[in-house]
N, C-alpha and C. Protein backbone atom coordinates (compact mmCIF):
# COMPACT_ATOMS: atom_id res chain seq x y z
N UNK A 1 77.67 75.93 108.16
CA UNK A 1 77.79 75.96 106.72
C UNK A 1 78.11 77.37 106.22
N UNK A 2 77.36 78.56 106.96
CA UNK A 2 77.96 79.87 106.15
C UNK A 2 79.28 79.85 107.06
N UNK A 3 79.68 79.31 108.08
CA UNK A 3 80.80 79.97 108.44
C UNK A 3 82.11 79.65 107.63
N UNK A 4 81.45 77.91 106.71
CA UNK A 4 82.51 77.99 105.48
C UNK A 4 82.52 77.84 104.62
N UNK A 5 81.33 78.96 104.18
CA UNK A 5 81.29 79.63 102.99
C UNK A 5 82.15 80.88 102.91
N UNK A 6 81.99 81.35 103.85
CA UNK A 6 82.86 82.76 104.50
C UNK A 6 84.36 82.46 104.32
N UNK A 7 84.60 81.47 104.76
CA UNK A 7 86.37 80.88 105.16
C UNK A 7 86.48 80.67 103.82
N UNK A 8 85.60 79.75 102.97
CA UNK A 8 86.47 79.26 101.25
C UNK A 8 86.61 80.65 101.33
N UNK A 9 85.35 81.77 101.08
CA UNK A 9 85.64 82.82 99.42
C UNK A 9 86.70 83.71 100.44
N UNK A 10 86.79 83.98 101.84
CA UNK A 10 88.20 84.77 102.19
C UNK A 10 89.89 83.71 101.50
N UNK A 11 89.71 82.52 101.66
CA UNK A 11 90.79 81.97 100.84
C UNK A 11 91.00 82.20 99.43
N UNK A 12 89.55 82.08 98.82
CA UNK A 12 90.01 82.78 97.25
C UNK A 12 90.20 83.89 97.04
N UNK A 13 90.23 84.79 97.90
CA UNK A 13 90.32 86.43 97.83
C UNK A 13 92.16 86.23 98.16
N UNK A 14 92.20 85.61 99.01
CA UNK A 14 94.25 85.66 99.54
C UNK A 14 94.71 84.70 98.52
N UNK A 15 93.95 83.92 97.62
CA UNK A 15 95.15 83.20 96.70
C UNK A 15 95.09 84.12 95.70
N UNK A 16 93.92 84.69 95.56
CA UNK A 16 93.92 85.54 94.20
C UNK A 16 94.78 86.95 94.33
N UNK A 17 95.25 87.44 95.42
CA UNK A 17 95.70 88.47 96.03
C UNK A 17 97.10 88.38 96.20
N UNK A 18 97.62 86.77 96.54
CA UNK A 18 99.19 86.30 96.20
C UNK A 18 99.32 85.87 94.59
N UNK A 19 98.30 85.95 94.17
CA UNK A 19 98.78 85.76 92.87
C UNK A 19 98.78 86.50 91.88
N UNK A 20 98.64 87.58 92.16
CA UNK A 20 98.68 89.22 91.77
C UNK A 20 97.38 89.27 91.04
N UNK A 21 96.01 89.03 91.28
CA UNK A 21 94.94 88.98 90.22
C UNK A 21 94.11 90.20 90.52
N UNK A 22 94.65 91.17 91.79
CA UNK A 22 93.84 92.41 91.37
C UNK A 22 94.72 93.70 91.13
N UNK A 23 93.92 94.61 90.74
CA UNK A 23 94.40 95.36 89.99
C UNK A 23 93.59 96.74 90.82
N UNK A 24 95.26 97.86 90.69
CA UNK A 24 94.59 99.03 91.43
C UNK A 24 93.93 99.87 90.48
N UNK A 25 92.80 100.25 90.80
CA UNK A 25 91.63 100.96 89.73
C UNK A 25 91.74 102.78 89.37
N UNK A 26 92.59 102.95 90.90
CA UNK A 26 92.82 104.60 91.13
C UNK A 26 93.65 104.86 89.85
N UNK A 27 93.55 106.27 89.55
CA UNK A 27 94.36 106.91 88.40
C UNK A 27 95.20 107.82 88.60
N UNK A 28 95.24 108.35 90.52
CA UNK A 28 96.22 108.73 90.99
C UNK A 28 95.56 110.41 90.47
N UNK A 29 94.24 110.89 90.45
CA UNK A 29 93.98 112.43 90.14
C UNK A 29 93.74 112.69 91.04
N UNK A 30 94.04 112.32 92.70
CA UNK A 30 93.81 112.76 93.71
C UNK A 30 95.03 113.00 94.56
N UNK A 31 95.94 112.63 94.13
CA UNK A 31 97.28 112.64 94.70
C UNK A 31 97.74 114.04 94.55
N UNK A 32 98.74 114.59 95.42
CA UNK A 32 99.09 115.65 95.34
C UNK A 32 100.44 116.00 95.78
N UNK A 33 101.38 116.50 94.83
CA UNK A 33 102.16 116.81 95.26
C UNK A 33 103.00 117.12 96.62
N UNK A 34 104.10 116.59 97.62
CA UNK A 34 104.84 116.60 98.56
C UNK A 34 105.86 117.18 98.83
N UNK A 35 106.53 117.95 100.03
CA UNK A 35 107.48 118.42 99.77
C UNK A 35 108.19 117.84 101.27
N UNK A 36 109.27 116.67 101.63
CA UNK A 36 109.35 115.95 102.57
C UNK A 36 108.29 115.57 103.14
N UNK A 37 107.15 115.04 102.63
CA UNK A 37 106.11 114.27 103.54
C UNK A 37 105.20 115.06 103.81
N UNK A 38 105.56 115.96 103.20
CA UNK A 38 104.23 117.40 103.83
C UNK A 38 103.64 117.77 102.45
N UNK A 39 102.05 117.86 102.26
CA UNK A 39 101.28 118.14 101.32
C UNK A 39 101.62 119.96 100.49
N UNK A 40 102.39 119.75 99.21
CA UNK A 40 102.42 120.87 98.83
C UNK A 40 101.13 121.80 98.59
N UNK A 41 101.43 123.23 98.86
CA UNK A 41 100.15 123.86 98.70
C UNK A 41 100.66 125.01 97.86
N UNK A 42 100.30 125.40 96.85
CA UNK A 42 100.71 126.86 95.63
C UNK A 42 99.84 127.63 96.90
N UNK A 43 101.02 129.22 96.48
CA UNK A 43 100.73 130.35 97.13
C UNK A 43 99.82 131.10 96.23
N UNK A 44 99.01 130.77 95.24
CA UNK A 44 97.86 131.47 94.55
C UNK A 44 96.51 131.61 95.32
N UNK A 45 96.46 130.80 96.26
CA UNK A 45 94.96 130.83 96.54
C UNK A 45 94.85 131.05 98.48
C-alpha cells in the first residue's frame, strides 16, 4: 500500500511537471556573469 502511495503522488508530480504547474522560485542573484563558459571575475579585488 505505501509502495502505491509513493507511485500515485510521483505520477502527480510528472503530470503536474508536463503540464507546466511549477514554477522556478530563484531570482537569478546568484548568477554571475560569463565570459565563454568561464565565470567572470572584476580585477578590483
Amino acid at each position: 500500500m505505501e509502495f502505491l502511495l509513493l507511485f500515485l503522488f510521483l505520477v502527480v508530480l510528472a503530470v503536474a511537471s508536463a503540464a507546466g504547474l511549477g514554477a522556478d522560485t530563484r531570482d537569478s542573484a546568484d548568477w554571475k556573469p560569463t565570459a565563454d563558459g568561464r565565470r567572470w571575475r572584476s580585477s578590483t579585488c
